[in-house]
C-alpha atoms as a PDB file:
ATOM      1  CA  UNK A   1       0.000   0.000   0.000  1.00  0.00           C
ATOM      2  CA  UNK A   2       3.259   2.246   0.836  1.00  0.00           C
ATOM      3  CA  UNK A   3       4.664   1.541  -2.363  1.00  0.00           C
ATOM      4  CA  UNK A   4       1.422   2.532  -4.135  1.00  0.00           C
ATOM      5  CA  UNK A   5       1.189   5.729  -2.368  1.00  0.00           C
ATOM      6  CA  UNK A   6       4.546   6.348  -3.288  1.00  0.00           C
ATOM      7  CA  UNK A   7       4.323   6.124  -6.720  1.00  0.00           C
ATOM      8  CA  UNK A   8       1.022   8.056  -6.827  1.00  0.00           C
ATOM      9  CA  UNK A   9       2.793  11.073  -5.311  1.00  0.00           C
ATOM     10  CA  UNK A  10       6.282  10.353  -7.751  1.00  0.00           C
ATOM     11  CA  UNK A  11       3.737  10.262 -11.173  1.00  0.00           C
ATOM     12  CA  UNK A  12       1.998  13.358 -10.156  1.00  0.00           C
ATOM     13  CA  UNK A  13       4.953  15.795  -9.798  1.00  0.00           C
ATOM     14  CA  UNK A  14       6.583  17.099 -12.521  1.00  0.00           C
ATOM     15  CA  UNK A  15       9.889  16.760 -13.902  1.00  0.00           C
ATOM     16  CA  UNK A  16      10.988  20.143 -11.605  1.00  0.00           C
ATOM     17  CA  UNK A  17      10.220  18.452  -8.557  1.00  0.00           C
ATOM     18  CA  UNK A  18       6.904  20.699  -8.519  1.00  0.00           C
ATOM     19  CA  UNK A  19       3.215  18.864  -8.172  1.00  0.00           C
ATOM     20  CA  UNK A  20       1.545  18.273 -11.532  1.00  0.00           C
ATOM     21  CA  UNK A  21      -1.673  18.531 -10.430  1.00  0.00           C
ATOM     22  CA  UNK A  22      -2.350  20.383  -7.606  1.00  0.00           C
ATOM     23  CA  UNK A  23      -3.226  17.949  -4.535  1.00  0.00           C
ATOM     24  CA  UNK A  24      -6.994  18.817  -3.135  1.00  0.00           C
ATOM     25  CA  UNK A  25      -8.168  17.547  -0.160  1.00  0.00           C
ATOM     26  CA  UNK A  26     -11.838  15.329   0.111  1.00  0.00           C
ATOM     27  CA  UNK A  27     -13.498  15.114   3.198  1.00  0.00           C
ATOM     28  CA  UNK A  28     -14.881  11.837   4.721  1.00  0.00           C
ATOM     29  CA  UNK A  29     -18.081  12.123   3.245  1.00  0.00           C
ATOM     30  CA  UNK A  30     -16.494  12.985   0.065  1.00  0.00           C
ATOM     31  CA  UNK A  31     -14.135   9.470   0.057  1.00  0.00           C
ATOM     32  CA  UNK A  32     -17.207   7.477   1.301  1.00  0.00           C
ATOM     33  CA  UNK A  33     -19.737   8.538  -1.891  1.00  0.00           C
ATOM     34  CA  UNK A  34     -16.608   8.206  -3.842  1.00  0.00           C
ATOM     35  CA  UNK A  35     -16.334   4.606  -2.469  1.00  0.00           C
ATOM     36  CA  UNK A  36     -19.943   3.654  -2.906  1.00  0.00           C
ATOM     37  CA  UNK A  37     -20.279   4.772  -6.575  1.00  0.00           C
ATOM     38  CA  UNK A  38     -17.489   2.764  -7.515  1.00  0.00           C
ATOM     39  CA  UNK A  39     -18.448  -0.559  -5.072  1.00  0.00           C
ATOM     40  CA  UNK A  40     -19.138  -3.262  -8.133  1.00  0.00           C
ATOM     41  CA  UNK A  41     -20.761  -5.298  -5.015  1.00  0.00           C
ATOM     42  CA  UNK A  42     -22.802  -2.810  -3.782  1.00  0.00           C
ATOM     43  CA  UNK A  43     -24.122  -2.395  -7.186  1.00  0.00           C
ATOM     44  CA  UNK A  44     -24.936  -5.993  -7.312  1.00  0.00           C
ATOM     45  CA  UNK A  45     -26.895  -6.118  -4.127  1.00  0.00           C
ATOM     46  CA  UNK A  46     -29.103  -2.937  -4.982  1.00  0.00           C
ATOM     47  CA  UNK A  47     -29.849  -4.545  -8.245  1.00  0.00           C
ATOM     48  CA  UNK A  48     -30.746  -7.659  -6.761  1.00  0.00           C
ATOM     49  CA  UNK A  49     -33.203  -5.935  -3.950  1.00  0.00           C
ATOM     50  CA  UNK A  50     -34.870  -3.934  -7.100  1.00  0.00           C
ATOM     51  CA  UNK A  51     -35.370  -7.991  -9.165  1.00  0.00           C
ATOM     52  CA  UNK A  52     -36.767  -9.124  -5.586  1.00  0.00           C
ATOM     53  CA  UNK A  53     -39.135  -5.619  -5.472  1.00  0.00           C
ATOM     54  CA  UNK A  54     -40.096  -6.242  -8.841  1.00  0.00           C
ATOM     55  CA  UNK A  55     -41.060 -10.079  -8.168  1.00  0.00           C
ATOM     56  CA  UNK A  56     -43.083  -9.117  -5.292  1.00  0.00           C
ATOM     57  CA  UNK A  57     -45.241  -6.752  -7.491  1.00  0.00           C
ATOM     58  CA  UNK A  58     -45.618  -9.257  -9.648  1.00  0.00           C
ATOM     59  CA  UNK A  59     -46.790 -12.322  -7.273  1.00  0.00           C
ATOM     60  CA  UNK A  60     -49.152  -9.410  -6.028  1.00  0.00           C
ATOM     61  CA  UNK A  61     -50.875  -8.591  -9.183  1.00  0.00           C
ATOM     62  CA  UNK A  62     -50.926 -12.420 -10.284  1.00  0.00           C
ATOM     63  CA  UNK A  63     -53.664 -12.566  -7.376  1.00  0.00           C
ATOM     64  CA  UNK A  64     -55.520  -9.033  -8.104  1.00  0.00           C
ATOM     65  CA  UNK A  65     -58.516  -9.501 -10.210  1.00  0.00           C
ATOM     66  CA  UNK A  66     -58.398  -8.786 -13.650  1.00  0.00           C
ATOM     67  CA  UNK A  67     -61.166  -6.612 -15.798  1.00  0.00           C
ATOM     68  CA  UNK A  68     -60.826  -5.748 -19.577  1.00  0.00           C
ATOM     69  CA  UNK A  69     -63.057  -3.587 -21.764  1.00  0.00           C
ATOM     70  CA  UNK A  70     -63.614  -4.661 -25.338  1.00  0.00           C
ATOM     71  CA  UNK A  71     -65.689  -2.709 -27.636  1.00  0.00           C
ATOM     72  CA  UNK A  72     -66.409  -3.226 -31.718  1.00  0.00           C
ATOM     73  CA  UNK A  73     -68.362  -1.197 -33.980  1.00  0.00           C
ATOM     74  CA  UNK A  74     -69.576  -2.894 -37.459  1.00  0.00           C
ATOM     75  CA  UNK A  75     -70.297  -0.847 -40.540  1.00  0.00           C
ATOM     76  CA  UNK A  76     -71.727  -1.797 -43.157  1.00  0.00           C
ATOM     77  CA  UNK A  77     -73.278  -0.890 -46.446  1.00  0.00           C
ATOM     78  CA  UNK A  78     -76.957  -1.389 -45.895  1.00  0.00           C
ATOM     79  CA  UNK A  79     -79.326  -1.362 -49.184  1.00  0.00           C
ATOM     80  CA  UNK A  80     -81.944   1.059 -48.677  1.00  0.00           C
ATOM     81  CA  UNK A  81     -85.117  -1.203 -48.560  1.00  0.00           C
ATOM     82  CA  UNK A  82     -88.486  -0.073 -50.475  1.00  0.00           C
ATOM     83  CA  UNK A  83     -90.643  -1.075 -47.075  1.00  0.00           C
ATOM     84  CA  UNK A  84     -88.741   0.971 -44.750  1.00  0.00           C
ATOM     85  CA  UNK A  85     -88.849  -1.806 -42.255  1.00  0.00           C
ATOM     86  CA  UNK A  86     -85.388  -1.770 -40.476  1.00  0.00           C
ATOM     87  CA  UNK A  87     -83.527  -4.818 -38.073  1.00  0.00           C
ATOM     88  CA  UNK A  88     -80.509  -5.084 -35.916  1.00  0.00           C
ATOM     89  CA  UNK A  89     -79.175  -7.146 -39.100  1.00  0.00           C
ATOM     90  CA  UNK A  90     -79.879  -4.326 -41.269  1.00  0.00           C
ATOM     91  CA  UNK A  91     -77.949  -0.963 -39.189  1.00  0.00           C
ATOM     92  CA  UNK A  92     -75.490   1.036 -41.054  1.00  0.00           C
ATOM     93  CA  UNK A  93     -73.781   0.794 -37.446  1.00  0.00           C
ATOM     94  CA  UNK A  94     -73.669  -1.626 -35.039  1.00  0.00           C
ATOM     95  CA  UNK A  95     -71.669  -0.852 -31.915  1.00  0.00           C
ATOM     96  CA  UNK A  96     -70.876  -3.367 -29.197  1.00  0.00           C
ATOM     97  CA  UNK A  97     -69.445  -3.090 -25.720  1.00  0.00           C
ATOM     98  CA  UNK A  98     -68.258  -5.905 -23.528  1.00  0.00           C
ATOM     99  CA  UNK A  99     -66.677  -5.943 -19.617  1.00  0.00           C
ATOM    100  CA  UNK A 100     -65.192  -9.073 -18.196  1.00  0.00           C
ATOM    101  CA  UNK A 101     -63.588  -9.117 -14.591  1.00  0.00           C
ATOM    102  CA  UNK A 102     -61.374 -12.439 -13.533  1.00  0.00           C
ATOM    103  CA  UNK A 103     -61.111 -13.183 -10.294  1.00  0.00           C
ATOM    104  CA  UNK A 104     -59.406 -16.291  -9.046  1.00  0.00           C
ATOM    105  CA  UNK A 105     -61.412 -17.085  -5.570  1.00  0.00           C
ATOM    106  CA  UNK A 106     -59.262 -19.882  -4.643  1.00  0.00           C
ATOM    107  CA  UNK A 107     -55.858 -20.523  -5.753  1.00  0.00           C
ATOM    108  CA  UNK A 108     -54.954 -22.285  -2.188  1.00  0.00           C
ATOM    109  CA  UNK A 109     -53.137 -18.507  -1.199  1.00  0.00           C
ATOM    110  CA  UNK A 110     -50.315 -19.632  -3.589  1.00  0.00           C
ATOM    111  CA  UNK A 111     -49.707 -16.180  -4.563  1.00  0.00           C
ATOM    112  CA  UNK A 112     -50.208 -14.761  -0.994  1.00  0.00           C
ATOM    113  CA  UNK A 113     -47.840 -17.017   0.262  1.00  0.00           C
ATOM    114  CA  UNK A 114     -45.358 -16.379  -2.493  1.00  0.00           C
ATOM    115  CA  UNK A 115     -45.534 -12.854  -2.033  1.00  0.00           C
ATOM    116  CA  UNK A 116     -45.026 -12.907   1.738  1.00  0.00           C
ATOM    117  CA  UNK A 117     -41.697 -15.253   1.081  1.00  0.00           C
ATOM    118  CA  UNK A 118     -40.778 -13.226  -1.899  1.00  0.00           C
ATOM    119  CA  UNK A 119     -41.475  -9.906   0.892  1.00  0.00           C
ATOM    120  CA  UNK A 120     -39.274 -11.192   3.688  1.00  0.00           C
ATOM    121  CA  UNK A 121     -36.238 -11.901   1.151  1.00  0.00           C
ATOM    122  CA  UNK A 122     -36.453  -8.469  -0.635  1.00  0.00           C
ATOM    123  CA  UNK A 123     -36.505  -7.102   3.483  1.00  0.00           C
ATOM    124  CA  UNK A 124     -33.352  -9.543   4.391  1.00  0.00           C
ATOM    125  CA  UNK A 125     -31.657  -8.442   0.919  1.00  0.00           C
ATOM    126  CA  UNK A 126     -32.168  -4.419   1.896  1.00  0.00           C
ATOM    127  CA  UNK A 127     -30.550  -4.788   5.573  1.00  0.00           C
ATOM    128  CA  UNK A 128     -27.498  -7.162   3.878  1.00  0.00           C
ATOM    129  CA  UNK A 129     -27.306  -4.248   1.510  1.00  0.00           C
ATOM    130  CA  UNK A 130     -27.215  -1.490   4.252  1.00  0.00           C
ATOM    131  CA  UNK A 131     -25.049  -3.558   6.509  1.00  0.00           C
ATOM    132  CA  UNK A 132     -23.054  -4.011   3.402  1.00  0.00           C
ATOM    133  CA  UNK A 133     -22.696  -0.020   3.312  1.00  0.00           C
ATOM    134  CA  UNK A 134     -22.048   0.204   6.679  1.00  0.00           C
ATOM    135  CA  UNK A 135     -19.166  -2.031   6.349  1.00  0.00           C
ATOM    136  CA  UNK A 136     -17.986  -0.161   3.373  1.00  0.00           C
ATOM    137  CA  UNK A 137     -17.965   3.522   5.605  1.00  0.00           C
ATOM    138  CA  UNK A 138     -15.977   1.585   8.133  1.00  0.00           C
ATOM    139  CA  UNK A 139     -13.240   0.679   5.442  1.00  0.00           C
ATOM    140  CA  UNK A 140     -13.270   4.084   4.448  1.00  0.00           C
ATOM    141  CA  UNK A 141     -12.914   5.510   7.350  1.00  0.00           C
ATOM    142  CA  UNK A 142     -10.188   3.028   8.756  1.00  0.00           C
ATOM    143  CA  UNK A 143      -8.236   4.202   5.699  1.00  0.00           C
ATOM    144  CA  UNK A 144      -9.029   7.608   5.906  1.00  0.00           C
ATOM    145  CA  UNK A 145      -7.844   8.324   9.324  1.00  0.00           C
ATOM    146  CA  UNK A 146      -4.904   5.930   8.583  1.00  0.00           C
ATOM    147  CA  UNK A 147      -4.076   8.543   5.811  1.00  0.00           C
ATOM    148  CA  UNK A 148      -4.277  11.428   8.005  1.00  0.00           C
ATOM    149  CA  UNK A 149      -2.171   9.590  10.602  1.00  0.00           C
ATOM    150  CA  UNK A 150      -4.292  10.006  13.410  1.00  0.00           C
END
């Protein structure tokens, strides 16, 4: 880690012996979001608690009821007939309307169940992944202060 520091500090000066770059300082807070945009692990774990969020929606709605609205309308050339006598067959326009609603009653709570199990992993996923970032300001602040030499 020495070594690494080291060569950090030797690549940014200049040939004159004068810094390259001028050094800025971050604070803690700084080095910690620095850390947690660039955690590849972190990343995985958020993206895993949003698949197990999504999957609960989804068990959930599998056992909402489901209602759909179709509606038609038939035109059609209609002769005009000498008697003047006019039928449903016979419209210009025929328009139809139809609502259907699903409803499972009893699926033996398969869904409810899966959603509860689906519930308490997506919970136990979001404290790993805040214990994970707790872990991570830890690191970062071990190293920080070890940096400062405090």
């Amino acid at each position: 880690m020495n070594q690494l520091l080291a060569a950090i500090i030797i690549l940014s000066m200049g040939p004159s012996g004068a810094w390259a770059v001028e050094p800025t300082t971050i604070t803690l807070a700084q080095a910690y979001e620095l850390s947690l945009k660039r955690s590849e692990a972190l990343a995985i774990q958020g993206e895993s608690v949003a698949e197990l969020s999504a999957r609960v929606e989804e068990l959930r709605a599998a056992a909402k009821p489901k209602i759909s609205l179709h509606g038609s309308e038939l035109i059609q050339d209609v002769p005009s007939s000498a008697s003047g006598v006019s039928s449903t067959f016979s419209q210009r326009r025929r328009e139809e309307a139809r609502l259907s609603a699903h409803q499972p009653i009893f699926a033996g709570f398969r869904e409810y169940l899966a959603a509860r199990a689906v519930q308490s992993q997506t919970t136990a996923a979001e404290l790993s992944l805040r214990r994970a970032e707790q872990l991570l300001y830890q690191d970062v602040a071990r190293a920080y202060l070890d940096l400062l030499g405090v």
